[in-house]
Protein backbone atom coordinates (compact mmCIF):
# COMPACT_ATOMS: atom_id res chain seq x y z
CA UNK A 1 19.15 25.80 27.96
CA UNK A 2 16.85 29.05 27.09
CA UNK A 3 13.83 27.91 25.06
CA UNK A 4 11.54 30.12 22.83
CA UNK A 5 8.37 29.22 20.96
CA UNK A 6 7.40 29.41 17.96
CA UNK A 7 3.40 28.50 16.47
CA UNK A 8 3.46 25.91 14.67
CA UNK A 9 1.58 27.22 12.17
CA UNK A 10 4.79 29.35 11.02
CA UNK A 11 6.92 26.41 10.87
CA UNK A 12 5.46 25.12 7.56
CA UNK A 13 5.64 21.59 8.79
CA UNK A 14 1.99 20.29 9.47
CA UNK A 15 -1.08 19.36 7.63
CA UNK A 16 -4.36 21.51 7.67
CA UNK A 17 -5.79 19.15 9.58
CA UNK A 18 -3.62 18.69 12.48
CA UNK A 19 -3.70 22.49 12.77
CA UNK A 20 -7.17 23.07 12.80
CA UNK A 21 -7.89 20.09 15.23
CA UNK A 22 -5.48 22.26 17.61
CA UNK A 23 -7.09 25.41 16.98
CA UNK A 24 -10.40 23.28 17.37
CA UNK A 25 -12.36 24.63 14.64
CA UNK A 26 -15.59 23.58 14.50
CA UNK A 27 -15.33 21.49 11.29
CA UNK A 28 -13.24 19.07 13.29
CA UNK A 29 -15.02 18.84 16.41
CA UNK A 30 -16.85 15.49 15.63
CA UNK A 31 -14.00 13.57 14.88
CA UNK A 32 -12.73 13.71 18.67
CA UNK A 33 -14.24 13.68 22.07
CA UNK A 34 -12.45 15.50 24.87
CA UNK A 35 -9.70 17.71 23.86
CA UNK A 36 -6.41 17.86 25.80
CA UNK A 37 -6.38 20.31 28.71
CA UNK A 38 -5.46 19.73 32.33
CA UNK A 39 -9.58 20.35 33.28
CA UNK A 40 -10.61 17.37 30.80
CA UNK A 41 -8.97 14.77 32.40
CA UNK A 42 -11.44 14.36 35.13
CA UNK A 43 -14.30 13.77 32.48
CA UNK A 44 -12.04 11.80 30.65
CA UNK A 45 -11.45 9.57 33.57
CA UNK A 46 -15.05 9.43 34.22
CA UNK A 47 -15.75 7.98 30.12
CA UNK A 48 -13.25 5.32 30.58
CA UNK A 49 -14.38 2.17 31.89
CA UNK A 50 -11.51 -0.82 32.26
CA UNK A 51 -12.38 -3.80 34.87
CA UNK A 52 -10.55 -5.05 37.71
CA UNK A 53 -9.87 -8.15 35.66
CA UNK A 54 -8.27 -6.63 32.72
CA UNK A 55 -5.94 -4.54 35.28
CA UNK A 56 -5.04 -7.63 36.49
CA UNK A 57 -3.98 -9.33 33.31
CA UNK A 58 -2.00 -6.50 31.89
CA UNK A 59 -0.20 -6.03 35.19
CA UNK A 60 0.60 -9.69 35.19
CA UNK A 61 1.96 -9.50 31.45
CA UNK A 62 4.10 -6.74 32.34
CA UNK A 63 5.46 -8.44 34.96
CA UNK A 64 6.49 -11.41 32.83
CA UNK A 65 7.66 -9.16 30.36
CA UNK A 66 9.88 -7.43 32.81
CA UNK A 67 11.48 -10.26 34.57
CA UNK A 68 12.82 -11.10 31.16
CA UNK A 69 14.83 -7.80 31.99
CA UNK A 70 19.28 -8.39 32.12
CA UNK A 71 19.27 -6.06 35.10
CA UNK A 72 19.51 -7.33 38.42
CA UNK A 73 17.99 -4.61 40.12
CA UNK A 74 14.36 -5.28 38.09
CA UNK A 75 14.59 -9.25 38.05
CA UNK A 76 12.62 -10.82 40.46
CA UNK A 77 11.73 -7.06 41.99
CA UNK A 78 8.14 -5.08 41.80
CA UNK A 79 8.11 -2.58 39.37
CA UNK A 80 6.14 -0.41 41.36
CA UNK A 81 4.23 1.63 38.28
CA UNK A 82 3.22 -2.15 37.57
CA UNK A 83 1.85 -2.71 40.18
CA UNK A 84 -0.04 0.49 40.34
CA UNK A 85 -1.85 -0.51 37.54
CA UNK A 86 -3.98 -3.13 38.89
CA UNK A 87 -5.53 -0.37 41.10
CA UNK A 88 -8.74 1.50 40.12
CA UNK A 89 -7.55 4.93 40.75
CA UNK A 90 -4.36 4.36 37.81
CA UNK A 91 -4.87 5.36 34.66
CA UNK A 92 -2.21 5.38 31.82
CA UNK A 93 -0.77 8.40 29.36
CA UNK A 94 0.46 6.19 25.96
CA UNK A 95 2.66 6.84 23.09
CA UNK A 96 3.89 4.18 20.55
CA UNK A 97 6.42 3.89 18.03
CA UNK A 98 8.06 1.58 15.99
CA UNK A 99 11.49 0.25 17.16
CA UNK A 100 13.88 2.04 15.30
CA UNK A 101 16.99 0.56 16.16
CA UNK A 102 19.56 3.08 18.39
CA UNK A 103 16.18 4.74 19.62
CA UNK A 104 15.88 5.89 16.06
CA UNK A 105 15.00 9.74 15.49
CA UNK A 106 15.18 12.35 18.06
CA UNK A 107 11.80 12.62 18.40
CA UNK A 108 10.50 9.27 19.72
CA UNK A 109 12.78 10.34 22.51
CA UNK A 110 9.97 13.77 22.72
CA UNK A 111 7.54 11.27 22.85
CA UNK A 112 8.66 9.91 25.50
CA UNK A 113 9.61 13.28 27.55
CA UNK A 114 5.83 14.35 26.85
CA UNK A 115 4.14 11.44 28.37
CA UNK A 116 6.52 11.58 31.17
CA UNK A 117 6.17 15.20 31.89
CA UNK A 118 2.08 14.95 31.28
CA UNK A 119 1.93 12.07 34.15
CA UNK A 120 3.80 14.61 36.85
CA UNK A 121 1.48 17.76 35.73
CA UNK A 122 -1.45 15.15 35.81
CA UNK A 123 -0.42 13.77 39.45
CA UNK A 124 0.39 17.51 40.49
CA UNK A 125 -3.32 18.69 39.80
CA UNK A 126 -5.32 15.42 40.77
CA UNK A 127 -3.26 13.49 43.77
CA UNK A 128 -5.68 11.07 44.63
CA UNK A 129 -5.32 9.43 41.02
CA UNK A 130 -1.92 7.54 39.73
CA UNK A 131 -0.85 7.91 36.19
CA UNK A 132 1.48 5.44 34.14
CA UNK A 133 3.44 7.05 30.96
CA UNK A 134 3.19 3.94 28.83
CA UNK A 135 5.25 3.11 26.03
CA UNK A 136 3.72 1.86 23.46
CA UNK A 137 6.16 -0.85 21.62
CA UNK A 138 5.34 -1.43 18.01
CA UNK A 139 6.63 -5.07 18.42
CA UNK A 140 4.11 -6.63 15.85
CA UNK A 141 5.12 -3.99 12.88
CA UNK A 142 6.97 -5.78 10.08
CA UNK A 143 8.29 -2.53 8.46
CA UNK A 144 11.99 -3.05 8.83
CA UNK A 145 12.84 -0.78 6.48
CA UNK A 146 11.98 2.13 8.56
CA UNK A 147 13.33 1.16 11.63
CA UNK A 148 16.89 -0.47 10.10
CA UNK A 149 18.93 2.74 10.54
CA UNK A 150 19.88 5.99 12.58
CA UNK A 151 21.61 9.10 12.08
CA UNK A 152 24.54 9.51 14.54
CA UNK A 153 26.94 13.09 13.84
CA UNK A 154 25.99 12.88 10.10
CA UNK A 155 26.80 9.45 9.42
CA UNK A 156 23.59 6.66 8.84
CA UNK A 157 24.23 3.21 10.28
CA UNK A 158 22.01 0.45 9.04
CA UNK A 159 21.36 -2.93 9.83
CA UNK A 160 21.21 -5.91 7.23
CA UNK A 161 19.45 -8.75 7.81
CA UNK A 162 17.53 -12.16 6.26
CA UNK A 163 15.30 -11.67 9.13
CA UNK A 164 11.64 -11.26 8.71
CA UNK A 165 8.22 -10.30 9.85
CA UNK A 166 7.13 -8.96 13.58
CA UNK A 167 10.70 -6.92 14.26
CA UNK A 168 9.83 -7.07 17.92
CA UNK A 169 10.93 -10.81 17.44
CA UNK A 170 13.69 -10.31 15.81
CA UNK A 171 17.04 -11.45 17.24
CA UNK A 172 18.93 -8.33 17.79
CA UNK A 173 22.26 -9.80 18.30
CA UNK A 174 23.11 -9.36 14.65
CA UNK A 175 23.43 -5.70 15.65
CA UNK A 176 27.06 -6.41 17.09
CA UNK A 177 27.92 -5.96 13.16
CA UNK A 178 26.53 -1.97 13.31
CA UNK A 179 28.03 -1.49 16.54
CA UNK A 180 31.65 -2.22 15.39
CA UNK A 181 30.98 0.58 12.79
CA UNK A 182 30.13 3.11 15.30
CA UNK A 183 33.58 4.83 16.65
CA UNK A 184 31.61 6.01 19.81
CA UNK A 185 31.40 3.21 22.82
CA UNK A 186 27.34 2.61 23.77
CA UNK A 187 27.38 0.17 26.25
CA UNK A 188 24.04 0.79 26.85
CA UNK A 189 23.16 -0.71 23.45
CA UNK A 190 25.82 -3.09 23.79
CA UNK A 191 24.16 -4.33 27.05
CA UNK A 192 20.65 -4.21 25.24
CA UNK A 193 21.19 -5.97 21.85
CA UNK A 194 23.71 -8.40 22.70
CA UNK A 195 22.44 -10.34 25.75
CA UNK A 196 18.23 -9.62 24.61
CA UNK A 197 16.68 -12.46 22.65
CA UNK A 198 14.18 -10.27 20.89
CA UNK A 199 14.32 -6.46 19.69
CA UNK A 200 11.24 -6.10 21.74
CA UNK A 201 13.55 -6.96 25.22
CA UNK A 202 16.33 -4.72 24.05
CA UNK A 203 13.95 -1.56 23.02
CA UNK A 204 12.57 -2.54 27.06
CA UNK A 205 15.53 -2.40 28.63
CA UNK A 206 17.56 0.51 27.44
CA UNK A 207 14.02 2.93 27.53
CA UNK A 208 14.36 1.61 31.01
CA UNK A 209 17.78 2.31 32.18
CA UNK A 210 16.65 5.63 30.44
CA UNK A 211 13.42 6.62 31.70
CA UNK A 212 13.09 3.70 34.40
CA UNK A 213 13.50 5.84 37.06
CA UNK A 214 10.84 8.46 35.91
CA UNK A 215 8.23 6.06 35.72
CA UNK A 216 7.98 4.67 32.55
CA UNK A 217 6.35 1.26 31.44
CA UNK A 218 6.90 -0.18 28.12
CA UNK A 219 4.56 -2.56 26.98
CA UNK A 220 4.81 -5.35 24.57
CA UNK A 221 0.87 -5.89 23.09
CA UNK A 222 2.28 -9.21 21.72
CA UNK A 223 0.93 -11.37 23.44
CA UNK A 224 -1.79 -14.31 24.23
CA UNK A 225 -3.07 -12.90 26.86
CA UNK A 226 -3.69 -9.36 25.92
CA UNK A 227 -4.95 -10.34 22.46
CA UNK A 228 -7.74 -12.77 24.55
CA UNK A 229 -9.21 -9.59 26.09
CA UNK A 230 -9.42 -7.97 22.37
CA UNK A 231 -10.59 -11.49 20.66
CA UNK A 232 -14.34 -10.87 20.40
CA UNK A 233 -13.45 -7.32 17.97
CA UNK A 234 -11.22 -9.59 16.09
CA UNK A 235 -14.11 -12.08 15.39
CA UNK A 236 -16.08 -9.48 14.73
CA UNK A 237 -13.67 -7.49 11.95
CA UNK A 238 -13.56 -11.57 10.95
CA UNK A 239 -17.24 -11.92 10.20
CA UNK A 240 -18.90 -8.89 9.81
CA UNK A 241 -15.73 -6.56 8.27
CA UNK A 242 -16.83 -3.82 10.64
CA UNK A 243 -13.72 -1.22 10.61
CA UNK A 244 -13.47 -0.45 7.03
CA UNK A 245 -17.04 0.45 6.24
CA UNK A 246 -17.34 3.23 9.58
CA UNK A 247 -13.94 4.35 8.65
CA UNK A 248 -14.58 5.23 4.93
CA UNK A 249 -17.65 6.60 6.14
CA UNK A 250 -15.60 8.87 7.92
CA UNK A 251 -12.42 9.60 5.92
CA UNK A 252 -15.00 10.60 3.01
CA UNK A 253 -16.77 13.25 5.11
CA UNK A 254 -13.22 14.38 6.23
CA UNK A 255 -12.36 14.76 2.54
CA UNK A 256 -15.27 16.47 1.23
CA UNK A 257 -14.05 18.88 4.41
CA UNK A 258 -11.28 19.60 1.88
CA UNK A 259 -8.70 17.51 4.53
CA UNK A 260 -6.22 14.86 3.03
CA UNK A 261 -6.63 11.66 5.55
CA UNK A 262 -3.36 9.64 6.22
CA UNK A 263 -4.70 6.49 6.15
CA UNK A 264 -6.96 3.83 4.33
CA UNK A 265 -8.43 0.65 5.37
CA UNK A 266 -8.73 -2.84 4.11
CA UNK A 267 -11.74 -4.58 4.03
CA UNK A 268 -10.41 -6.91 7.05
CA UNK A 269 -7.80 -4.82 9.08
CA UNK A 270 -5.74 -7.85 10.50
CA UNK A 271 -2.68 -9.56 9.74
CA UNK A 272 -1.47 -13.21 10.40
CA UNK A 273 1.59 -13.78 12.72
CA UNK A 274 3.83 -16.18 13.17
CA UNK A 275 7.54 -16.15 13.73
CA UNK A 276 8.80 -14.60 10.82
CA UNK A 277 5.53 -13.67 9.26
CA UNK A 278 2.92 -10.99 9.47
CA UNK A 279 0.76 -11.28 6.24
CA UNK A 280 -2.43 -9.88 5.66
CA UNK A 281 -6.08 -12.20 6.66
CA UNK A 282 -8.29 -11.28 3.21
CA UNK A 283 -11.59 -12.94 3.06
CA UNK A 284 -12.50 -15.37 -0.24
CA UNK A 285 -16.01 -16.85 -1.57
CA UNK A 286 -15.21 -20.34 1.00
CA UNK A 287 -13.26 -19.25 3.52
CA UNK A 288 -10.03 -16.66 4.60
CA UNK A 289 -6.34 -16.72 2.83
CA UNK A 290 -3.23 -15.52 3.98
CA UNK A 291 -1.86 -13.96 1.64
CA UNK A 292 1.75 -14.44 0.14
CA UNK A 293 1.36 -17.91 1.98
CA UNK A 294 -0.18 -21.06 1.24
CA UNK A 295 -2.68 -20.65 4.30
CA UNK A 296 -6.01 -21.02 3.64
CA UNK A 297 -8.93 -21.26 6.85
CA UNK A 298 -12.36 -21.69 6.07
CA UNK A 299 -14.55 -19.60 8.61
CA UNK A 300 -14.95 -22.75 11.42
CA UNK A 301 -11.12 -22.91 11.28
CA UNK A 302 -10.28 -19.59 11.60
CA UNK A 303 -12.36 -18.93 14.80
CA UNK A 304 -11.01 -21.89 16.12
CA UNK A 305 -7.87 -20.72 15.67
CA UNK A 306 -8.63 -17.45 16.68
CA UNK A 307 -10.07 -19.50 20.21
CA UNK A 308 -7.03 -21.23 20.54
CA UNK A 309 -4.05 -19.02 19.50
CA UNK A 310 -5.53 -15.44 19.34
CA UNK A 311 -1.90 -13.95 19.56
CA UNK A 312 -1.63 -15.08 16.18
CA UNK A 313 -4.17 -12.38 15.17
CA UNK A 314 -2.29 -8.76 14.94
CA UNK A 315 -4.42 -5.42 14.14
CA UNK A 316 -3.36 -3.20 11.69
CA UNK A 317 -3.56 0.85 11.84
CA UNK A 318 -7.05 1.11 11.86
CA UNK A 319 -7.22 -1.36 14.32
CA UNK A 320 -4.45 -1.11 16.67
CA UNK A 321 -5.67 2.25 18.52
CA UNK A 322 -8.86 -0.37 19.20
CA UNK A 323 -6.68 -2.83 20.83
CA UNK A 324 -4.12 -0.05 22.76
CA UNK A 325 -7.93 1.19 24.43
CA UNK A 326 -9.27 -2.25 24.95
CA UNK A 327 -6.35 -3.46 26.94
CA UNK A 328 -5.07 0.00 28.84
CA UNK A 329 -6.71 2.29 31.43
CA UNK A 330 -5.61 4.70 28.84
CA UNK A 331 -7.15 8.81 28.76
CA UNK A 332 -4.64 10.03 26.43
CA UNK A 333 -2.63 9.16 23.18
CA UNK A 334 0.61 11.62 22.75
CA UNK A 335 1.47 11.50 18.85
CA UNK A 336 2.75 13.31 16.12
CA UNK A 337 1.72 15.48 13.19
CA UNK A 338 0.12 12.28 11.27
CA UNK A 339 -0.68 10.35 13.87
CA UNK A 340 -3.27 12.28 15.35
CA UNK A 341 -5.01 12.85 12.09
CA UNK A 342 -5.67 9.07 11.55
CA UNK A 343 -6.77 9.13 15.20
CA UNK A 344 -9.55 11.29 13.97
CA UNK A 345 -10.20 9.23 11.16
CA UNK A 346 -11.61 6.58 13.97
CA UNK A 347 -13.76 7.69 16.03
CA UNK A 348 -16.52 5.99 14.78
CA UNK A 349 -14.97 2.86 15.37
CA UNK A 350 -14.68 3.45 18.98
CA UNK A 351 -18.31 4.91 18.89
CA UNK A 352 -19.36 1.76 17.49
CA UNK A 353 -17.54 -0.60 20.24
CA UNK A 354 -18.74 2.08 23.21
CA UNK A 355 -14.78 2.11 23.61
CA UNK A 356 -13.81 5.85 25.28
CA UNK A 357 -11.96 7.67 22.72
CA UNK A 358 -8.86 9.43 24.09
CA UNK A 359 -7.69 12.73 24.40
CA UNK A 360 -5.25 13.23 21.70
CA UNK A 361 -2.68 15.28 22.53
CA UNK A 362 0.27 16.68 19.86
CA UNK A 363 3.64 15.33 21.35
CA UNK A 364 6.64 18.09 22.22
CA UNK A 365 8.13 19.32 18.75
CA UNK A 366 11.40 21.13 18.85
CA UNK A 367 14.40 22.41 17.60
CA UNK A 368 17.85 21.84 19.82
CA UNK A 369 20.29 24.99 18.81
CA UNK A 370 23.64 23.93 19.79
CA UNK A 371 25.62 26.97 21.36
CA UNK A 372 27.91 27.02 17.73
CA UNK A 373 24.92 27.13 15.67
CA UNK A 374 23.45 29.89 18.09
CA UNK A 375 26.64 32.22 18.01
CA UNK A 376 26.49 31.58 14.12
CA UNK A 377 22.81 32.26 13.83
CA UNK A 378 23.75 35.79 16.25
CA UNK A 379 26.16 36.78 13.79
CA UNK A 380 24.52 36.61 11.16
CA UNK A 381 21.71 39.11 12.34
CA UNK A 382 19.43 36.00 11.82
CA UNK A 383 17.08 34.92 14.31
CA UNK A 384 16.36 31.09 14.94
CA UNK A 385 12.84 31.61 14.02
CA UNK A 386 13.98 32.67 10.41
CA UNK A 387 15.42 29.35 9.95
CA UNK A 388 12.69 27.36 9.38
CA UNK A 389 12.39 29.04 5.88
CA UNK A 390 13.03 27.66 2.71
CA UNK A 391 16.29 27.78 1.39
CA UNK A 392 15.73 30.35 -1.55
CA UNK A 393 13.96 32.61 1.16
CA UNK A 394 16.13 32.04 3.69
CA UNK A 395 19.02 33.53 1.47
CA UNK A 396 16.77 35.87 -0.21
CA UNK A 397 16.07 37.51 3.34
CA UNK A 398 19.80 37.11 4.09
CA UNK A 399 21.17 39.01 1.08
CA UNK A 400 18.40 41.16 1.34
CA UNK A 401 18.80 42.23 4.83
CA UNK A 402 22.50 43.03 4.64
CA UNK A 403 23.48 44.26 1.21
CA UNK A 404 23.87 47.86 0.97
CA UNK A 405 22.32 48.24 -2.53
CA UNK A 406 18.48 48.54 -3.60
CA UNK A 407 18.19 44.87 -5.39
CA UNK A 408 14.27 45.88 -6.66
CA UNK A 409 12.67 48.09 -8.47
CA UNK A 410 9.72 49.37 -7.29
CA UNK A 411 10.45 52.75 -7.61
CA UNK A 412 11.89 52.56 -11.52
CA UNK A 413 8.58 50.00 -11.71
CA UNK A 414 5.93 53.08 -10.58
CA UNK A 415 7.62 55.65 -13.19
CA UNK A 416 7.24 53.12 -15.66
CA UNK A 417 4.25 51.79 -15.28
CA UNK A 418 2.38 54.82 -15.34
CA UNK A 419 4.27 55.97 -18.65
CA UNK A 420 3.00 52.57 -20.34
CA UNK A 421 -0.58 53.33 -19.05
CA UNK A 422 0.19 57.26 -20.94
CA UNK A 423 1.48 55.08 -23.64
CA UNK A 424 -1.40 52.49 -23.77
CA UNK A 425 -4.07 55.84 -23.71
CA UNK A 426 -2.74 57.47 -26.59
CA UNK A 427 -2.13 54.11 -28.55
CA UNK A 428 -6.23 53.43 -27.89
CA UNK A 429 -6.90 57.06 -29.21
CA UNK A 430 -4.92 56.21 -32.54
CA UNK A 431 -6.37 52.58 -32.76
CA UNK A 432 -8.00 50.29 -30.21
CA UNK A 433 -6.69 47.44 -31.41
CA UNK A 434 -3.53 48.37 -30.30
CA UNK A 435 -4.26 47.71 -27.26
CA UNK A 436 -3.31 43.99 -27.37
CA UNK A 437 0.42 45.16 -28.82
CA UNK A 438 0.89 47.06 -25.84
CA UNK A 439 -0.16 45.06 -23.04
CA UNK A 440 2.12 42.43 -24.54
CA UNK A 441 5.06 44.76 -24.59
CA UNK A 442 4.76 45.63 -21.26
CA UNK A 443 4.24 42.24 -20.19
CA UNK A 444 7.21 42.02 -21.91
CA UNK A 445 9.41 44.32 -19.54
CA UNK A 446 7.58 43.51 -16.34
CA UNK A 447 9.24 39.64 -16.95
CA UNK A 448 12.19 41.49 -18.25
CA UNK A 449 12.74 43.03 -14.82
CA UNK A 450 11.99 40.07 -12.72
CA UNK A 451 15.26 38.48 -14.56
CA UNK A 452 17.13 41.50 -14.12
CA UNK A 453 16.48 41.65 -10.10
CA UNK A 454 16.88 37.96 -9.85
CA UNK A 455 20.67 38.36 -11.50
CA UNK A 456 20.67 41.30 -9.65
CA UNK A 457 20.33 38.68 -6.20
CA UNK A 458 22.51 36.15 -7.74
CA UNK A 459 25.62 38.83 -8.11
CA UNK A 460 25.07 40.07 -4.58
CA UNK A 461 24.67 36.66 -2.79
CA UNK A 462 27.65 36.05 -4.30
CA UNK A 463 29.16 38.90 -3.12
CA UNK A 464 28.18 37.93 0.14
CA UNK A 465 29.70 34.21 -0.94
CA UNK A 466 31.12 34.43 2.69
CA UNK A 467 27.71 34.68 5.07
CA UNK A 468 25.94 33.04 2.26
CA UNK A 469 27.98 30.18 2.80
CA UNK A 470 27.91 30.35 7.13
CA UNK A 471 23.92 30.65 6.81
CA UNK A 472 23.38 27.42 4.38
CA UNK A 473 26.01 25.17 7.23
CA UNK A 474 23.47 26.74 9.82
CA UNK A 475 20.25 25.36 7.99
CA UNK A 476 21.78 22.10 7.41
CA UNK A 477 23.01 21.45 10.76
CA UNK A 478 19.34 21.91 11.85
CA UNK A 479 17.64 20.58 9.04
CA UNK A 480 19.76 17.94 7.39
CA UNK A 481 18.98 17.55 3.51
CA UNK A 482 15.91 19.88 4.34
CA UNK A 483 14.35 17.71 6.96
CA UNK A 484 13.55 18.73 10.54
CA UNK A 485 16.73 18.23 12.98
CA UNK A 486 14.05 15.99 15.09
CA UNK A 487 13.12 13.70 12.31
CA UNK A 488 16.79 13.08 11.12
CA UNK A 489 19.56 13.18 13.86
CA UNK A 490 19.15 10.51 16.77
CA UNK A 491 19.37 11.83 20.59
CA UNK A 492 22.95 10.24 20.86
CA UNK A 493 24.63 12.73 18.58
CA UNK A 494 23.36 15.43 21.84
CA UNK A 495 23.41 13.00 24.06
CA UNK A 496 27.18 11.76 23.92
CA UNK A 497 28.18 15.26 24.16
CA UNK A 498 26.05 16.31 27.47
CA UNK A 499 25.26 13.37 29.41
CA UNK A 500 22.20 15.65 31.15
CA UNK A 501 20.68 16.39 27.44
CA UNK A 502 17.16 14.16 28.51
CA UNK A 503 17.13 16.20 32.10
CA UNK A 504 16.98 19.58 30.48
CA UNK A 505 14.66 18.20 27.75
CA UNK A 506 11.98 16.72 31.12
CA UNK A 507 12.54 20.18 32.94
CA UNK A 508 12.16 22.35 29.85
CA UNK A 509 9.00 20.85 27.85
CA UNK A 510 5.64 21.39 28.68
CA UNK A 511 3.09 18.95 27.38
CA UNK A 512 0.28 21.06 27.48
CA UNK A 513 2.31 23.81 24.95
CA UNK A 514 1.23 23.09 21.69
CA UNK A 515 4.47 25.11 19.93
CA UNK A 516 7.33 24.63 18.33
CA UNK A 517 9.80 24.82 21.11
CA UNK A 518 13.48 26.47 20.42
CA UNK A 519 15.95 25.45 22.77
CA UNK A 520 19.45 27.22 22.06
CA UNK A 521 22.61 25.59 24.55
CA UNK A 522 23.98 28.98 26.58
């Protein structure tokens, strides 16, 4: 696999504000502390501050969560990165995403690459500390409708179901349904979905037969324990509404900035969770509703409850970064174009809580050229960087670049214009208010031409009807209905036809390149 880069600034894909927090101009310096470079982790590791105890506990919850493993080789065995954690000199690298069902988009599988290739450059430069890639799972997110399908050679799959609330409880045995429509055999997913008892244990298991052996952890944040560590901020955002008022504060300044901020936040930034529920806590003149439900606390009963069952208390986006760096050893958070914007919509919050804010690093983005689409791409004297225009100037620079006629007129345009400025003299010498005739005239015939060279395009791309046609397969193979090849296909559709397609992506990326990486198939 060759690989190429490409800024990402050329792609046309990411916000203003992503950009310029990578080119780290000044106007977004105080919305992040360190930023990413292999000489910041040391100070990053000196700002973060996690106790013995808390190592303990989270190393003790992944344990239980990974006995619950179907894999005899894991059951009853250390997980060595595990245990790891409970030592002072291991610190974690963390992504998150929802659980999109089949792994869901290619890139969630970059996410993982880049926190797995970040903790070997990390261990290569600084041996005497240990550092866990951490999964994230997103086990507490209720949005099913964005993790309910995949794209698999051009086909969607979805899955149907009367299920509801946390999707990392779901039972994901119901997916035997979507895996009769796939012609492909995954026994992998097989394995996973059919002998799991929640979505959360399948996502676990087939990231680990995946990735297992490089390292990763994937955690599950749902849970008692965990959420005990975290459950004096929760009575805080309870009482005192704490998030919403710093993060305003912040997302205001970021806007007068001229910046368009991804997120907003509630004036209490939790939800309620039971099994099949997650419904937002909202605070009323004698106590707290649930709403959609017919819960209603009064402030003595929810901090009991809160006391008692704190698991039931799940952060939303403003809040969840809060919880991830309460309960991990974590330096850095790998995410994607919007995520780390609303990471820098926070750091107040973390300011606020003397919580370490992490380094947030840009995960791998990249296009995967199959060797077809390359040879195409070749032939048509294109290069791969040229396809991530639009459409209209994709084929405008096609027909452009290989017709053998002059489709402007810039020439004609010169002769012309300067006989309407002879014209618009002389008419001025008879009358000066015919000025206003003229200048309409020729505003006349300058639109006049620009419909005459766009016809002009139109009969030559379809005299090129041929390479026209070649180019347009090209940019929909990569970008399917217009969308980035990494947010639309799913890693099996590379996968299934070269078993080694997650090797070459861990030896080719390089988490510390913030590009748009090209990688054709030779």
């Amino acid at each position: 696999m060759e690989c190429q880069y490409v800024p990402l600034s050329a792609t046309g894909q990411f916000s203003s504000l992503f950009l310029d927090y990578l080119n780290q101009h000044s106007a977004v310096k105080p919305f992040y502390g360190e930023f990413p470079t292999l000489d910041a982790f040391p100070r990053q590791i000196k700002q973060k501050q996690f106790s013995d105890q808390n190592r303990n506990i989270l190393a003790d919850v992944l344990t239980r969560q990974y006995a619950r493993l179907n894999n005899p080789a894991v059951a009853g065995q250390t997980v060595p990165a595990i245990d790891a954690l409970r030592q002072p000199n291991t610190f974690a690298v963390t992504t998150g995403h929802q659980l999109n069902i089949f792994t869901g988009p290619l890139y969630i599988m970059y996410k993982i690459v880049t926190i797995l290739n970040l903790a070997k450059k990390l261990k290569e430069a600084y041996p005497d500390y240990n550092f866990v890639p951490v999964y994230w799972m997103a086990s507490e997110d209720h949005d099913f409708a964005e993790i309910n399908h995949f794209r698999l050679f051009g086909r969607t799959h979805s899955w149907e179901t009367e299920q509801r609330g946390a999707v990392g409880r779901m039972n994901p045995r119901e997916l035997a349904d979507v895996l009769k429509t796939i012609p492909e055999k995954l026994p992998l997913f097989e394995e996973a979905y059919l002998n799991h008892d929640s979505l959360a244990d399948a996502v676990r298991f087939y990231m680990h037969e995946l990735f297992g052996a490089e390292g990763l952890i994937c955690l599950d944040a749902d849970d008692a324990a965990l959420k005990r560590i975290f459950s004096p901020i929760i009575r805080d955002e309870l009482l005192q509404q704490t998030t919403s008022a710093l993060v305003n504060k912040t997302t205001e300044t970021l806007n007068e900035l001229g910046y368009k901020t991804p997120i907003s936040p509630r004036d209490i930034n939790l939800f309620y969770l039971l099994d099949g529920l997650r419904e937002r806590i909202t605070r009323t003149d004698d106590g707290y509703d649930v709403l959609n439900t017919k819960l209603r606390f009064t402030e003595a009963e929810l901090l009991a409850e809160l006391e008692q069952n704190p698991e039931r208390f799940s952060p939303n986006v403003v809040m969840r970064p809060l919880y991830q760096e309460t309960i991990l050893p974590n330096l850095a958070y790998i995410g994607g174009p919007s995520e780390v914007p609303y990471w820098l919509q926070l750091k107040a919050e973390f300011d606020h809580y003397k919580l370490a804010f992490p380094m947030l690093m840009p995960r791998n983005f990249a296009l995967y050229v199959p060797r077809v689409a390359a040879r195409r791409i070749n032939k048509l004297g294109l290069t791969v960087t040229d396809m991530f225009q639009d459409v209209v100037a994709l084929k405008r620079a096609y027909v452009e670049h290989h017709t053998e006629h002059s489709l402007k007129f810039d020439a004609e345009n010169k002769v012309v214009n300067k006989a309407l400025a002879t014209i618009l003299q002389k008419a001025q010498l008879v009358d000066p208010t015919l000025e206003k005739a003229v200048l309409a005239e020729t505003k006349r015939f300058a639109n006049a031409v620009v419909r005459l060279e766009k016809k002009m395009r139109r009969a030559e791309e379809h005299n090129q009807e041929t390479g026209v046609r070649q180019l347009l397969a090209v940019k929909e193979e990569l970008f399917p209905s217009g969308t980035p090849q990494e947010r639309a296909d799913n890693f099996l559709t590379f996968y299934l036809n070269d078993p080694t397609f997650l090797q070459k992506l861990l030896a080719n990326f390089d988490p510390l390149k913030f590009q748009m990486q090209v990688c054709l198939e030779s």
